[in-house]
N, C-alpha and C. Protein backbone atom coordinates (compact mmCIF):
# COMPACT_ATOMS: atom_id res chain seq x y z
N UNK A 1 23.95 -45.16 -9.75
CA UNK A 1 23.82 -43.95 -10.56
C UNK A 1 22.37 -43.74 -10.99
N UNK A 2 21.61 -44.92 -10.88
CA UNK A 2 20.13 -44.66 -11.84
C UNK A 2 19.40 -44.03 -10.30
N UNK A 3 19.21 -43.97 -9.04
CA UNK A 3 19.39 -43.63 -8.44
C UNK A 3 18.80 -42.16 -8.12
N UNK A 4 20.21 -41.32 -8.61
CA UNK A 4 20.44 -40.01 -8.94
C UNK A 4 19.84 -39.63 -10.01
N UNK A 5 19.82 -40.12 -11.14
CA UNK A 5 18.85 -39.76 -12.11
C UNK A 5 17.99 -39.73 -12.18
N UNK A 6 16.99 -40.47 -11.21
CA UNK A 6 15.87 -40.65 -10.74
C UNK A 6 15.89 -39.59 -9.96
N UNK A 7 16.36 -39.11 -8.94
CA UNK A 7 15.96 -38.26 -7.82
C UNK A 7 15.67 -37.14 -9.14
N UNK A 8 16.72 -36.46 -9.85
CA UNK A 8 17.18 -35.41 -10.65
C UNK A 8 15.79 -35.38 -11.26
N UNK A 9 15.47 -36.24 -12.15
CA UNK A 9 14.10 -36.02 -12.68
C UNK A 9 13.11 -35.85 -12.01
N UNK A 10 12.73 -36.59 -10.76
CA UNK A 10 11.69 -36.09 -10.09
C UNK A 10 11.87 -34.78 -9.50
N UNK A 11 13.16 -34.46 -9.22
CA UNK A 11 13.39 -32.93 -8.72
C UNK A 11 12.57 -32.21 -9.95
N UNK A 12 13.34 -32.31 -11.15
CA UNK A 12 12.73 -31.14 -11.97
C UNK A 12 11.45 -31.32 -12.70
N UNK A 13 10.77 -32.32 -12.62
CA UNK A 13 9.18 -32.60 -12.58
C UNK A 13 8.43 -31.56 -11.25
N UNK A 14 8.99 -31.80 -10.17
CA UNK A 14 8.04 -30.99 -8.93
C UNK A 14 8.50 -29.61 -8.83
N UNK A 15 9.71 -29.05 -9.90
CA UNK A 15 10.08 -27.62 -10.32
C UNK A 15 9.60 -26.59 -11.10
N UNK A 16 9.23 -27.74 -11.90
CA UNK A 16 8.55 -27.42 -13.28
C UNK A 16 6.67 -27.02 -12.46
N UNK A 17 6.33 -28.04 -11.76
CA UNK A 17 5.07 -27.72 -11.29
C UNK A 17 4.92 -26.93 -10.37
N UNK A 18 6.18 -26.51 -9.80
CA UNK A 18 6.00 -25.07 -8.56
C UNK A 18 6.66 -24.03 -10.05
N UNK A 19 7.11 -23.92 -10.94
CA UNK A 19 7.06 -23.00 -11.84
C UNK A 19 5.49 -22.52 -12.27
N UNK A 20 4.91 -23.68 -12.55
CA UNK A 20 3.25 -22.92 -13.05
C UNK A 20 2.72 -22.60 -12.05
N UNK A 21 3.17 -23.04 -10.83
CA UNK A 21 2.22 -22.54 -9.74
C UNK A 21 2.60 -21.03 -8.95
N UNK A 22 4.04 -21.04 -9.66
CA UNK A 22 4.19 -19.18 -9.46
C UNK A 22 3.97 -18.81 -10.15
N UNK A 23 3.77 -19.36 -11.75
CA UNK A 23 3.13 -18.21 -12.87
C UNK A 23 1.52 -17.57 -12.14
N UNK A 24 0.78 -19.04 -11.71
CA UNK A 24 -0.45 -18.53 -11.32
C UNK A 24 -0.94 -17.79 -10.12
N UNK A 25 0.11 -17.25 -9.58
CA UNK A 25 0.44 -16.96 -8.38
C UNK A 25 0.55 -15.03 -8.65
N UNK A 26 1.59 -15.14 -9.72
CA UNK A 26 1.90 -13.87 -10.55
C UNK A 26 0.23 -13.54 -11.37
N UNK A 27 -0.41 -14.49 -11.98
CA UNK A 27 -1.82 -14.02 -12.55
C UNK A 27 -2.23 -13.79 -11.50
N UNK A 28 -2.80 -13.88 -10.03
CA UNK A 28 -3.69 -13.85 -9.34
C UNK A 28 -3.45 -12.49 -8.99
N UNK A 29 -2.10 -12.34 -8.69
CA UNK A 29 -1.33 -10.55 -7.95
C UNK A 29 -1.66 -9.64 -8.72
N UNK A 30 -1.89 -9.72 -10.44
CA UNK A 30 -2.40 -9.15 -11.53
C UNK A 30 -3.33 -8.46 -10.93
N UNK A 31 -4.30 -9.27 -10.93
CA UNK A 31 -5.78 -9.74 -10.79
C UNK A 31 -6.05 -8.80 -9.26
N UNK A 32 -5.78 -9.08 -8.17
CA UNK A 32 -5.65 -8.73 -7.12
C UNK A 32 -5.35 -6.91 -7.02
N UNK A 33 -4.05 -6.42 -8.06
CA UNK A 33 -3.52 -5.30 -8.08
C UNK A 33 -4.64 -4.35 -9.01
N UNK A 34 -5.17 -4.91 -9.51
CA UNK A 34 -6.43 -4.13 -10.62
C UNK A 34 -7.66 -3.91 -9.61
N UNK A 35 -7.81 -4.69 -8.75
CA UNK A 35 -9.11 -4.66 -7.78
C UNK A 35 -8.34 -3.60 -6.61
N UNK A 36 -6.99 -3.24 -6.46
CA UNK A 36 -6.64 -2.42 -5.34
C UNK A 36 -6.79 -0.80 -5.72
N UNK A 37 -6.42 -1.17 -7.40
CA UNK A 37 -6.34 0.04 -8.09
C UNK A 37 -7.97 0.99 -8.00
N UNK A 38 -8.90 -0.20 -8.06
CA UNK A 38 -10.48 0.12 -8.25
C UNK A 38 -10.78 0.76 -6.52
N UNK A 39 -10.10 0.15 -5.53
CA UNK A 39 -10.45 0.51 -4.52
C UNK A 39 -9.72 2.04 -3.95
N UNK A 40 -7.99 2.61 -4.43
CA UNK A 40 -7.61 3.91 -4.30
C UNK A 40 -8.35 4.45 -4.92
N UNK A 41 -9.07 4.09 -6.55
CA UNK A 41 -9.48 5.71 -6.93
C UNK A 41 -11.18 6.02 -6.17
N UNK A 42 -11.80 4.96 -5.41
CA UNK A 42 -12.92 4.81 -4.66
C UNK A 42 -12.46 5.84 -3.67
N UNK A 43 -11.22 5.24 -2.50
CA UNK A 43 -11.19 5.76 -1.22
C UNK A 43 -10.66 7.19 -1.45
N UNK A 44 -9.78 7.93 -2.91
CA UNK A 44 -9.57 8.92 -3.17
C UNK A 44 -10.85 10.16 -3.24
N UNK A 45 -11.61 9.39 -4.15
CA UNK A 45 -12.93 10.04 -4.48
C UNK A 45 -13.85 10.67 -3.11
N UNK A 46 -13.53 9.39 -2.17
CA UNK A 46 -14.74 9.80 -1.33
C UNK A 46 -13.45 10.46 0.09
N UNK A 47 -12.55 11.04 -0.37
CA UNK A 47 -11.67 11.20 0.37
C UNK A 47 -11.69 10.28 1.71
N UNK A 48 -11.56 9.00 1.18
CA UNK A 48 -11.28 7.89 2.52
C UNK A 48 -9.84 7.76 2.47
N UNK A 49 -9.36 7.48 3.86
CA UNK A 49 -8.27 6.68 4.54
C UNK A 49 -7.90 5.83 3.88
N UNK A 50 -6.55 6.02 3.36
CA UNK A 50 -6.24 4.96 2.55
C UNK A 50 -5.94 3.76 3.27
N UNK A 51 -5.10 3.96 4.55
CA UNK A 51 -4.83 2.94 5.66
C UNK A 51 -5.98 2.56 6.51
N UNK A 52 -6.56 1.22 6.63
CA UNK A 52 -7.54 0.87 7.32
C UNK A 52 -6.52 -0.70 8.23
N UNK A 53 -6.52 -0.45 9.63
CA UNK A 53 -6.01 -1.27 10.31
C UNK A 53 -6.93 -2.42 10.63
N UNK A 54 -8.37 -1.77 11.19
CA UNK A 54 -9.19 -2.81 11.06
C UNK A 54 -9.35 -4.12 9.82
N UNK A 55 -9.38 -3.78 9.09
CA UNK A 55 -9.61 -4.04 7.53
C UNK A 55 -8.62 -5.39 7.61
N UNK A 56 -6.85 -4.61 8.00
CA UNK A 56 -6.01 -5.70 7.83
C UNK A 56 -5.69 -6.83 8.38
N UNK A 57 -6.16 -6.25 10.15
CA UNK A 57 -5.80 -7.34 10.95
C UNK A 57 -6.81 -8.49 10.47
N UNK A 58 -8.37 -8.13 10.38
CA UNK A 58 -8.92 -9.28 9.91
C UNK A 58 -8.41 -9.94 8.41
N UNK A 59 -7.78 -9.73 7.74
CA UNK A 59 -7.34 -10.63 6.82
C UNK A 59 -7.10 -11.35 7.40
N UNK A 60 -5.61 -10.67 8.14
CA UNK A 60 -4.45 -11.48 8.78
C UNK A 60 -4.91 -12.30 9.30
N UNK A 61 -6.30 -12.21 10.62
CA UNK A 61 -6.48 -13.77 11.43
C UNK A 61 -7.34 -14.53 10.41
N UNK A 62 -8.28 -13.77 9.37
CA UNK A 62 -8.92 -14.66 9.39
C UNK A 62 -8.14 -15.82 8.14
N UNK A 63 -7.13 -15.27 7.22
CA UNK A 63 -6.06 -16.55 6.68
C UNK A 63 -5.09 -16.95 7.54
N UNK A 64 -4.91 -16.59 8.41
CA UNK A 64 -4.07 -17.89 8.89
C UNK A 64 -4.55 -18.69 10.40
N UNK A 65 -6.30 -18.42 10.38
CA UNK A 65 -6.55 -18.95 11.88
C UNK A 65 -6.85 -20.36 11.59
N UNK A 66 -7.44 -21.01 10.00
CA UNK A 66 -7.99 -22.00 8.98
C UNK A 66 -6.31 -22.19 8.54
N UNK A 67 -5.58 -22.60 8.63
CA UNK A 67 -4.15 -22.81 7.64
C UNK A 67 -4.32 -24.04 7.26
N UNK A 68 -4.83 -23.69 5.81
CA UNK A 68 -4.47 -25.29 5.16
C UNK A 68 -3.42 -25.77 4.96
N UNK A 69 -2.44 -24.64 4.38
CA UNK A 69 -1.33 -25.22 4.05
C UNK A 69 -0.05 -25.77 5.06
N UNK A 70 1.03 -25.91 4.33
CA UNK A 70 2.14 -26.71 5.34
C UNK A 70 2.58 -25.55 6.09
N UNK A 71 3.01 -24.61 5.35
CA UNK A 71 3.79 -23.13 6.09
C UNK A 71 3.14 -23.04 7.47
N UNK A 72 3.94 -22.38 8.41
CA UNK A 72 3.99 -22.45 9.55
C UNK A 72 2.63 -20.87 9.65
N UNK A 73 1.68 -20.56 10.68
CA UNK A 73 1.02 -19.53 10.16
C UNK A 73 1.79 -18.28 10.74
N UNK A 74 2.56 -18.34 10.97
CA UNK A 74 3.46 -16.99 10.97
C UNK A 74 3.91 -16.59 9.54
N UNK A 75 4.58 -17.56 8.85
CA UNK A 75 4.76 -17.44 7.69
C UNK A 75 4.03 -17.04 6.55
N UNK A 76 2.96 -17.98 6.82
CA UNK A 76 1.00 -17.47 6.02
C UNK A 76 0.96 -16.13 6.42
N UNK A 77 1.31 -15.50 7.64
CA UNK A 77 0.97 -14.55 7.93
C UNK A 77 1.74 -13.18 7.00
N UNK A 78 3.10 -12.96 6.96
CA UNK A 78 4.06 -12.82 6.74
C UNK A 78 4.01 -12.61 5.59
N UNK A 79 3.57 -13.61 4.45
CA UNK A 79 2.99 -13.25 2.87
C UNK A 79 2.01 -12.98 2.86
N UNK A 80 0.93 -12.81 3.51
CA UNK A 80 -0.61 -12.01 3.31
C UNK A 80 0.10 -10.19 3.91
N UNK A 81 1.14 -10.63 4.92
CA UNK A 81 1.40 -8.77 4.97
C UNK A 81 2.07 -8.12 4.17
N UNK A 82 2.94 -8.79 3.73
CA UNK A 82 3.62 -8.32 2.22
C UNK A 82 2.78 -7.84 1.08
N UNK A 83 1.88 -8.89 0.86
CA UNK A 83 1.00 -8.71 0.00
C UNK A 83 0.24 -7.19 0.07
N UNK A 84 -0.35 -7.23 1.51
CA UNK A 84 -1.30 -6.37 2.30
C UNK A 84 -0.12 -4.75 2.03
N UNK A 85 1.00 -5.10 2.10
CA UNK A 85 2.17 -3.70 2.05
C UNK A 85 1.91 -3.16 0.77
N UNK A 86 2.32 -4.05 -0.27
CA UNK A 86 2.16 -4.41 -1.31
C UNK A 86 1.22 -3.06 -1.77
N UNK A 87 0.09 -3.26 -1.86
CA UNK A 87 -1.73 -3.00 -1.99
C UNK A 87 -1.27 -1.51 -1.53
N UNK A 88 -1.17 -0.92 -0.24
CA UNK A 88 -0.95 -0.20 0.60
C UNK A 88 -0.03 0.85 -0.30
N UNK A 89 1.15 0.17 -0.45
CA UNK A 89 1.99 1.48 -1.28
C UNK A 89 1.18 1.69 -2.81
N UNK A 90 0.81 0.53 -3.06
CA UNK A 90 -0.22 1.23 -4.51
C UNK A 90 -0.86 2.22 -4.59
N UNK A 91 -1.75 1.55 -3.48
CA UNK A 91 -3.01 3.15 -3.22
C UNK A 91 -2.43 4.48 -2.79
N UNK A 92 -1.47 4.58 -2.10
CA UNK A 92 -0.48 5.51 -1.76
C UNK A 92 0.10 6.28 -2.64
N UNK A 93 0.25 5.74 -3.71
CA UNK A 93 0.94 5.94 -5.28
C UNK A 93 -0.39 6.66 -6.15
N UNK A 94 -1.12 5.71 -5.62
CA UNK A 94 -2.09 6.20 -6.89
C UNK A 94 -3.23 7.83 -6.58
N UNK A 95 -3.36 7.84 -4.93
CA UNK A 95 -3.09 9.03 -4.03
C UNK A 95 -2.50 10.33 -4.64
N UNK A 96 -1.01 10.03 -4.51
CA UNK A 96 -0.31 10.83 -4.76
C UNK A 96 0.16 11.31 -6.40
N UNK A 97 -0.39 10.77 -7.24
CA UNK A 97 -0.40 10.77 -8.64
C UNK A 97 -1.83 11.21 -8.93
N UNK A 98 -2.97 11.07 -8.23
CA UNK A 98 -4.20 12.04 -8.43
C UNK A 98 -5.04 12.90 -7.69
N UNK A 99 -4.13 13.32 -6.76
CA UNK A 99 -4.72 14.75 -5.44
C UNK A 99 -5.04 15.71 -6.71
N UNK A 100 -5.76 16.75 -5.83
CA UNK A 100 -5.73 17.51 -6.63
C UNK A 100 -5.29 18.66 -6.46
């Protein structure tokens, strides 16, 4: 039985530390969504393209061609495009909430 109680606690020790590591995950998207916001009312102003393909694909290779992490880089890939969607419908939003 001590065992199981052991596993149980170390489970919710490495839960607890992927909990702060999505809080900081959630600060960074903050952080990230305020700098997308700075960039629609830019590409609005100068009536730029809100969609830039060039722009994205290089994210895309250039995080997952270096993959530090364990995730497979399809997967790396996969949450940088979400993210990248993410960004995309903002500026889209923020577009369409200040045409004139």
């Amino acid at each position: 039985m001590t065992d199981l109680n052991t596993s149980k606690q170390s489970l919710a020790l490495v839960r607890e530390e992927i909990d702060k590591i999505d809080q900081a995950l959630i600060d960074l998207l903050r952080q990230r969504s305020e700098c997308v916001e700075k960039i629609a009312k830019i590409k609005c102003e100068g009536k730029l393209s809100i969609y830039d393909s060039e722009r994205e694909n290089k994210i895309l290779e250039e995080k997952t061609q270096n993959n530090p992490t364990l995730y497979q880089s399809v997967d790396l890939a996969n949450i940088f495009h979400a993210i990248l969607r993410a960004g995309l419908n903002q500026q889209l939003l923020y577009r369409s909430e200040h045409e004139d």
